[in-house]
Protein backbone atom coordinates (compact mmCIF):
# COMPACT_ATOMS: atom_id res chain seq x y z
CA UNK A 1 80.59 9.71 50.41
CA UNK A 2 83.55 7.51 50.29
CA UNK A 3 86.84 8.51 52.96
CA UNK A 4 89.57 9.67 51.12
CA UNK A 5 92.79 8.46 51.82
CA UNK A 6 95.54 10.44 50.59
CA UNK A 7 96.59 12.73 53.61
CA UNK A 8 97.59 9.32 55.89
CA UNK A 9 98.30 7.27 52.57
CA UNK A 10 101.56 9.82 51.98
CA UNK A 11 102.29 9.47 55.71
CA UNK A 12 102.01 5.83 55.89
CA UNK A 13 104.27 5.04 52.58
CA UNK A 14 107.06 6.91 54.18
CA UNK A 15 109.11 5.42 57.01
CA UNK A 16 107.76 5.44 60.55
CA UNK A 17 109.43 6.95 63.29
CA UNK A 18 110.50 3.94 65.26
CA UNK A 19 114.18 2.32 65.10
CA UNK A 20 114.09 -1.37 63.63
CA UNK A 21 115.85 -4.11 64.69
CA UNK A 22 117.03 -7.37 62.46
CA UNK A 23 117.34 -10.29 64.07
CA UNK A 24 117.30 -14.24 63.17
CA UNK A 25 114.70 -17.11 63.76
CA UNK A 26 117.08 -19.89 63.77
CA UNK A 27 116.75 -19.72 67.36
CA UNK A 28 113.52 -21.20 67.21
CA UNK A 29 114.22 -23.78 64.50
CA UNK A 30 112.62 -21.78 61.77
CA UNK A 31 115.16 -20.39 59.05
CA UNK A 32 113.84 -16.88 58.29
CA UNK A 33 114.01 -13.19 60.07
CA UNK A 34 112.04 -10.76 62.41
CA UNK A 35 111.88 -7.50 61.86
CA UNK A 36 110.94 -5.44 65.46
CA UNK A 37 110.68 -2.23 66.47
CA UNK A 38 113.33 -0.91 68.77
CA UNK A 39 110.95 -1.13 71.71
CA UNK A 40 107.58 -1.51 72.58
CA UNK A 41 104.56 -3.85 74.47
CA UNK A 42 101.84 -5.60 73.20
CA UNK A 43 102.92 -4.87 69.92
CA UNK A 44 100.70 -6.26 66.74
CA UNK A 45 102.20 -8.79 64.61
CA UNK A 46 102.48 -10.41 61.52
CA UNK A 47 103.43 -13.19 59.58
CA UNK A 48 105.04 -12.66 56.33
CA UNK A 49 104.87 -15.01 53.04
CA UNK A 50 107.31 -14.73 50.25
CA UNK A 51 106.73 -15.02 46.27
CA UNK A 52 108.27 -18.35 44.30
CA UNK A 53 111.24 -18.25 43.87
CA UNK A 54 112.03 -15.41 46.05
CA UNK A 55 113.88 -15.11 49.51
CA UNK A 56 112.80 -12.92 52.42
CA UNK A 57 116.05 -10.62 51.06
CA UNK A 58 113.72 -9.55 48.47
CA UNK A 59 111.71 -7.60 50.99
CA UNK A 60 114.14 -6.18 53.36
CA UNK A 61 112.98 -2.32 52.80
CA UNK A 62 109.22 -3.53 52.95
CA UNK A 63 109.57 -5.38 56.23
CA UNK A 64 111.58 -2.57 57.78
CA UNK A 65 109.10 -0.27 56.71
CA UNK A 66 106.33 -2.06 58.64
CA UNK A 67 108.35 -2.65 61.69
CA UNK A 68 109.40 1.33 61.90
CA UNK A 69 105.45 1.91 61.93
CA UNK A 70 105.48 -0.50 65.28
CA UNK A 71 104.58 -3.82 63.60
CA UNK A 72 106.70 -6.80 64.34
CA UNK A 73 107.08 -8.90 61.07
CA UNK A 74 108.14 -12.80 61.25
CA UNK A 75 109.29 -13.92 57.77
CA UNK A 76 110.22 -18.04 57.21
CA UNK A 77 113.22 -18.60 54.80
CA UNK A 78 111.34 -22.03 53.84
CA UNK A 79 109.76 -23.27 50.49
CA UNK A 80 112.13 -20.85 48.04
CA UNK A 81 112.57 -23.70 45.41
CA UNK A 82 110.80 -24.09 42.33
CA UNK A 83 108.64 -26.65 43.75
CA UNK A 84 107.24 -25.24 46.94
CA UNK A 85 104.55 -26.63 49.16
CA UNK A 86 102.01 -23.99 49.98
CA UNK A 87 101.23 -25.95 52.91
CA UNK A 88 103.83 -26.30 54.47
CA UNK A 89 105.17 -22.16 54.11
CA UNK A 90 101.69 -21.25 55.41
CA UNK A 91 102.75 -23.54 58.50
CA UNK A 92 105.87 -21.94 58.91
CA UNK A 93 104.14 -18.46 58.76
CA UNK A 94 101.69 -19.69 61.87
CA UNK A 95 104.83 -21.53 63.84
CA UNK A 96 106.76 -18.08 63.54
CA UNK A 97 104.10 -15.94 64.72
CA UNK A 98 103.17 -18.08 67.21
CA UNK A 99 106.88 -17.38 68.73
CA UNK A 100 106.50 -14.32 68.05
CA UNK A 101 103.42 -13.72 70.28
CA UNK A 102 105.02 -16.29 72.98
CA UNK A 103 108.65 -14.85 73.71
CA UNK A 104 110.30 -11.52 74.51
CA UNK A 105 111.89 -9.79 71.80
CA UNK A 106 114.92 -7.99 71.57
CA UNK A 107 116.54 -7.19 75.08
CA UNK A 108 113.12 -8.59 76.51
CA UNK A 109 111.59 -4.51 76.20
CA UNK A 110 109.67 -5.93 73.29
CA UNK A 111 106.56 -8.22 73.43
CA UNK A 112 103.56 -9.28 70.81
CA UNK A 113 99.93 -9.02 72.01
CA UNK A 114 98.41 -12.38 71.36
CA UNK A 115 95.24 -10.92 70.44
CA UNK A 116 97.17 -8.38 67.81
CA UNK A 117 98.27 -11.44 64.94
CA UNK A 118 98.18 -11.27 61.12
CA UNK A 119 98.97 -13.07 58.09
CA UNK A 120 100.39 -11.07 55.05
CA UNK A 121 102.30 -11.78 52.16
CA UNK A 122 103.04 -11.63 48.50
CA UNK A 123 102.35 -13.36 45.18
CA UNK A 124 102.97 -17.03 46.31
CA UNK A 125 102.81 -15.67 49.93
CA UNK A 126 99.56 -13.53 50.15
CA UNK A 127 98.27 -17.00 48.90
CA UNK A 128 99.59 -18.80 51.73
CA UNK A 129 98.70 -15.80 54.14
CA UNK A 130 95.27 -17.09 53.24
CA UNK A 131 95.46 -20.32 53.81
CA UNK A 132 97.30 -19.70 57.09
CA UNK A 133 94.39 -18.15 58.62
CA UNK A 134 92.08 -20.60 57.49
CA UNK A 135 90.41 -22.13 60.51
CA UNK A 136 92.88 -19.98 62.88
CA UNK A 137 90.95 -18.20 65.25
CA UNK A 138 94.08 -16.34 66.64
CA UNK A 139 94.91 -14.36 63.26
CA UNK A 140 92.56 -10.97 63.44
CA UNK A 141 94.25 -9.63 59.82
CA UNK A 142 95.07 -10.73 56.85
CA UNK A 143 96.48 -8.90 54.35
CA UNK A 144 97.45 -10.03 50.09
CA UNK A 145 99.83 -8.43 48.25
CA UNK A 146 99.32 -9.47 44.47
CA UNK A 147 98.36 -12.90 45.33
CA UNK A 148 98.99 -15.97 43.30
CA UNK A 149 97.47 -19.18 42.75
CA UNK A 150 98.51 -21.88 45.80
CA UNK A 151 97.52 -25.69 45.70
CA UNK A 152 95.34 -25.82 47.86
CA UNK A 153 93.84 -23.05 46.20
CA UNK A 154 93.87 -19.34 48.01
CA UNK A 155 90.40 -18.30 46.63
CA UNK A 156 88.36 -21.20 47.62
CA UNK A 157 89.42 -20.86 50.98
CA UNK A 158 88.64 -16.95 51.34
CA UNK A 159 84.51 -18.53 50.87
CA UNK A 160 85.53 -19.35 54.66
CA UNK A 161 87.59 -16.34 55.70
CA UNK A 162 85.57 -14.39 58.48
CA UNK A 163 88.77 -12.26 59.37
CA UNK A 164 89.50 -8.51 57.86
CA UNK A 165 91.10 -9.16 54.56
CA UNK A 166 92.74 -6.53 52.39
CA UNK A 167 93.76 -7.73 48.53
CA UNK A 168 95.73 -5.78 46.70
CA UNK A 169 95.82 -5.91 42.83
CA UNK A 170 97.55 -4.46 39.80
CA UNK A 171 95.93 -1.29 38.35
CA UNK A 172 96.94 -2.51 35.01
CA UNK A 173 97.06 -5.57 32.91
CA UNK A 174 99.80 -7.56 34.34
CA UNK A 175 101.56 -10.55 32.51
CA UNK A 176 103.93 -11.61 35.06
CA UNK A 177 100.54 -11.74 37.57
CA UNK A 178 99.97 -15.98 38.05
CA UNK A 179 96.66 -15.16 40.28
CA UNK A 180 93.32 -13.33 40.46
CA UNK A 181 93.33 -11.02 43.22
CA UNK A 182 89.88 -9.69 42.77
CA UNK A 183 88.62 -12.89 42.60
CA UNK A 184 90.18 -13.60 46.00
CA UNK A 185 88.57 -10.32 47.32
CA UNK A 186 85.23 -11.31 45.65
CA UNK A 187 85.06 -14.78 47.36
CA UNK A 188 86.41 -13.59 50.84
CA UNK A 189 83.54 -14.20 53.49
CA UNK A 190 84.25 -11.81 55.76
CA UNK A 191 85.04 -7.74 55.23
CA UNK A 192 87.59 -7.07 52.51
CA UNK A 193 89.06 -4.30 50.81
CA UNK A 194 90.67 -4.85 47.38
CA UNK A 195 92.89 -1.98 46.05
CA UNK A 196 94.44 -1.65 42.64
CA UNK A 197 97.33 0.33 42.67
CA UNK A 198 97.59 2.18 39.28
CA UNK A 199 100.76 1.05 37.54
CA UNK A 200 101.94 -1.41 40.25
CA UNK A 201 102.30 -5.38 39.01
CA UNK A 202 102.83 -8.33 40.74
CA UNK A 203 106.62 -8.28 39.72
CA UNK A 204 107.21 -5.28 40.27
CA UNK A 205 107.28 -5.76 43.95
CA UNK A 206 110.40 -7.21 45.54
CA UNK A 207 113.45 -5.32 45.45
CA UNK A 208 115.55 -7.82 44.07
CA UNK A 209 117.12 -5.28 40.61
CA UNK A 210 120.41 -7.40 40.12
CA UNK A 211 117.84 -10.63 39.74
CA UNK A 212 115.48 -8.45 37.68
CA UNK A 213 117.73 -7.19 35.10
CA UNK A 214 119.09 -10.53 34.50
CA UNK A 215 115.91 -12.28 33.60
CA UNK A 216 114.18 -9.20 32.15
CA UNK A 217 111.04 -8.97 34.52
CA UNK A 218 109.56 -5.57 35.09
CA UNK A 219 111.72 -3.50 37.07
CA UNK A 220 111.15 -2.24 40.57
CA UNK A 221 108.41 -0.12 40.92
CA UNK A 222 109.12 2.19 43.98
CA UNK A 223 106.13 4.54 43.56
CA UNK A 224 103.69 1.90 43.43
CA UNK A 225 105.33 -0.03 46.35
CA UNK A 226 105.79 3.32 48.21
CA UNK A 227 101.98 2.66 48.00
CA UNK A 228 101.48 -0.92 48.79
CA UNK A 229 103.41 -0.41 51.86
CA UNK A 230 101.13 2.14 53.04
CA UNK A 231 97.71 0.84 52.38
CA UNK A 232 98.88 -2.28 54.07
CA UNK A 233 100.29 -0.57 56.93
CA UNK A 234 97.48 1.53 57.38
CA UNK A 235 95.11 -1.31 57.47
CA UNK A 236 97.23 -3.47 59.58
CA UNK A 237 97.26 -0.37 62.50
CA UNK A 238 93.57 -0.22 62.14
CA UNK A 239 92.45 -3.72 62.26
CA UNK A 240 95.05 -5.13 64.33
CA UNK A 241 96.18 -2.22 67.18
CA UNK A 242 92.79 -0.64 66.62
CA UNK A 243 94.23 2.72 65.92
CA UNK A 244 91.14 4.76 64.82
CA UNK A 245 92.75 7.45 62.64
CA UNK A 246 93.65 4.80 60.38
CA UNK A 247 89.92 3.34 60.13
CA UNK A 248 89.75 4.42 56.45
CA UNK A 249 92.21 2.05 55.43
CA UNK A 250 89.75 -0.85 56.46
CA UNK A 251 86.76 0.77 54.70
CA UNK A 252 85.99 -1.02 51.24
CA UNK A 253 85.16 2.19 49.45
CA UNK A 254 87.51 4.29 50.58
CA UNK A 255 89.32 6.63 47.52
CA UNK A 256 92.67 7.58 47.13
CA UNK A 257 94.83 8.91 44.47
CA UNK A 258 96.41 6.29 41.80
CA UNK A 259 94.32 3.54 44.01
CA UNK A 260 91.01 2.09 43.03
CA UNK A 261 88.85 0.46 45.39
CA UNK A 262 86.37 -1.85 44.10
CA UNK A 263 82.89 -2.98 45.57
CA UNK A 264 79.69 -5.79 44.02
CA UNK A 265 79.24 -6.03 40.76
CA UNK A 266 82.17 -3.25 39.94
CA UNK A 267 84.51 -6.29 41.63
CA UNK A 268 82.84 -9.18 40.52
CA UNK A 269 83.21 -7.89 36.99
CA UNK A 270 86.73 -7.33 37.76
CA UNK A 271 86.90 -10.89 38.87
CA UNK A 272 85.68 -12.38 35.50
CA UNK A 273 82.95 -13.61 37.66
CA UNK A 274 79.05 -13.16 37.40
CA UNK A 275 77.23 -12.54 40.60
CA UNK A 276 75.88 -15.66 41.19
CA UNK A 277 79.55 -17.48 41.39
């Protein structure tokens, strides 16, 4: 019998308990933010990857919302042209978490257990998450929110991903979606969860209305990113500050309400892929 996860999923998708912080990486030659915690030691960490065309301003609830859960979150400004090189954010995501997990934060009452690092991100980012961890021994997470296709690509690298992965995917047939999550999640080489959140989309993620409106993508889904939030969250306490009452959130089968977890043939089918590829 699968775990459920509703009764930590509601918890998680609200706001943690911990004061956040907003402070600049210019400091350290990278244009971008980091979101902290108020406090804390040997904190788990994560790099995170923005969507084309999008800013890290886009994200500023979702980034706070890990950070109040006691998850520092180092987001490069870089690559947010139309013609972005998927190389070089994903180096920027493994230059800012390397500062990250190398200098006091804050007043110097905050620091980033080395052995506590991730990779996360969305659309173009959760692509470049990917490829970030690619041959990076130091990243223990890696989490993919709605990925997209990257050059080089996202899902030929997961054949050689060892680390935890969690994919997440839309519940739904999803037009503005330029990826194939489950395909991502099928290929991955090491433990993966892929969830598909029931009504959720790829652009329905960022918070950016104003920008929304204007260009007439879907709107901002708060329910479904409400969710999102809180599956990553949960798996990100579990797999990288190896907080036990989250373990269900790194279990492939694990159930919860408007999520659907999907395992073999169930996700290779989802992948348009036949068992063999």
């Amino acid at each position: 019998m699968s775990a459920n996860l509703n009764k930590h999923l509601a918890t998680l998708s609200k706001r943690g308990r911990n004061r956040v912080l907003v402070g600049d990486l210019d400091y350290a030659g990278i244009t971008g933010k980091v979101y902290t915690p108020a406090e804390g030691q040997s904190l788990p960490a994560v790099a995170f990857g923005h969507d084309w065309m999008h800013k890290i301003k886009d994200y500023h609830a979702t980034l706070r919302h890990l950070a109040s859960w006691g998850i520092v979150v180092v987001a490069p400004d870089s690559e947010t042209g139309p013609f972005p090189n998927h190389r070089n954010l994903a180096a920027d995501m493994e230059s800012a978490l390397q500062i990250a997990a190398g200098v006091k934060l804050g007043a110097g009452n905050i620091t980033v257990s080395p052995g506590k690092l991730g990779m996360i991100g969305h659309g173009m980012g959760g692509g470049t998450a990917v490829l970030g961890a690619l041959d990076n021994q130091k990243v223990a997470a890696v989490a993919a929110i709605y990925p997209s296709i990257t050059a080089p690509s996202a899902v030929q690298a997961a054949r050689r991903i060892t680390t935890p992965g969690l994919v997440i995917g839309a519940g739904q047939e999803d037009i503005f979606n330029a990826g194939n999550p489950a395909k991502l999640a099928h290929n991955w080489n090491g433990p993966v969860c892929f969830r598909a959140i029931d009504k959720g989309s790829h652009a329905g993620f960022t918070e950016d209305r104003l920008r929304k409106l204007a260009i007439g993508t879907a709107a901002f889904q708060s329910g479904p990113t409400e969710i999102a939030r809180g599956l990553v969250t949960g798996f990100l306490l579990a797999t990288l500050n190896g907080d036990s009452t989250y373990d269900a959130f790194a279990d492939p089968e694990a159930s919860a309400k408007k999520v659907e977890s999907l395992v073999g043939e169930d996700l290779a089918e989802r992948a348009g892929v036949t068992r063999d590829a």
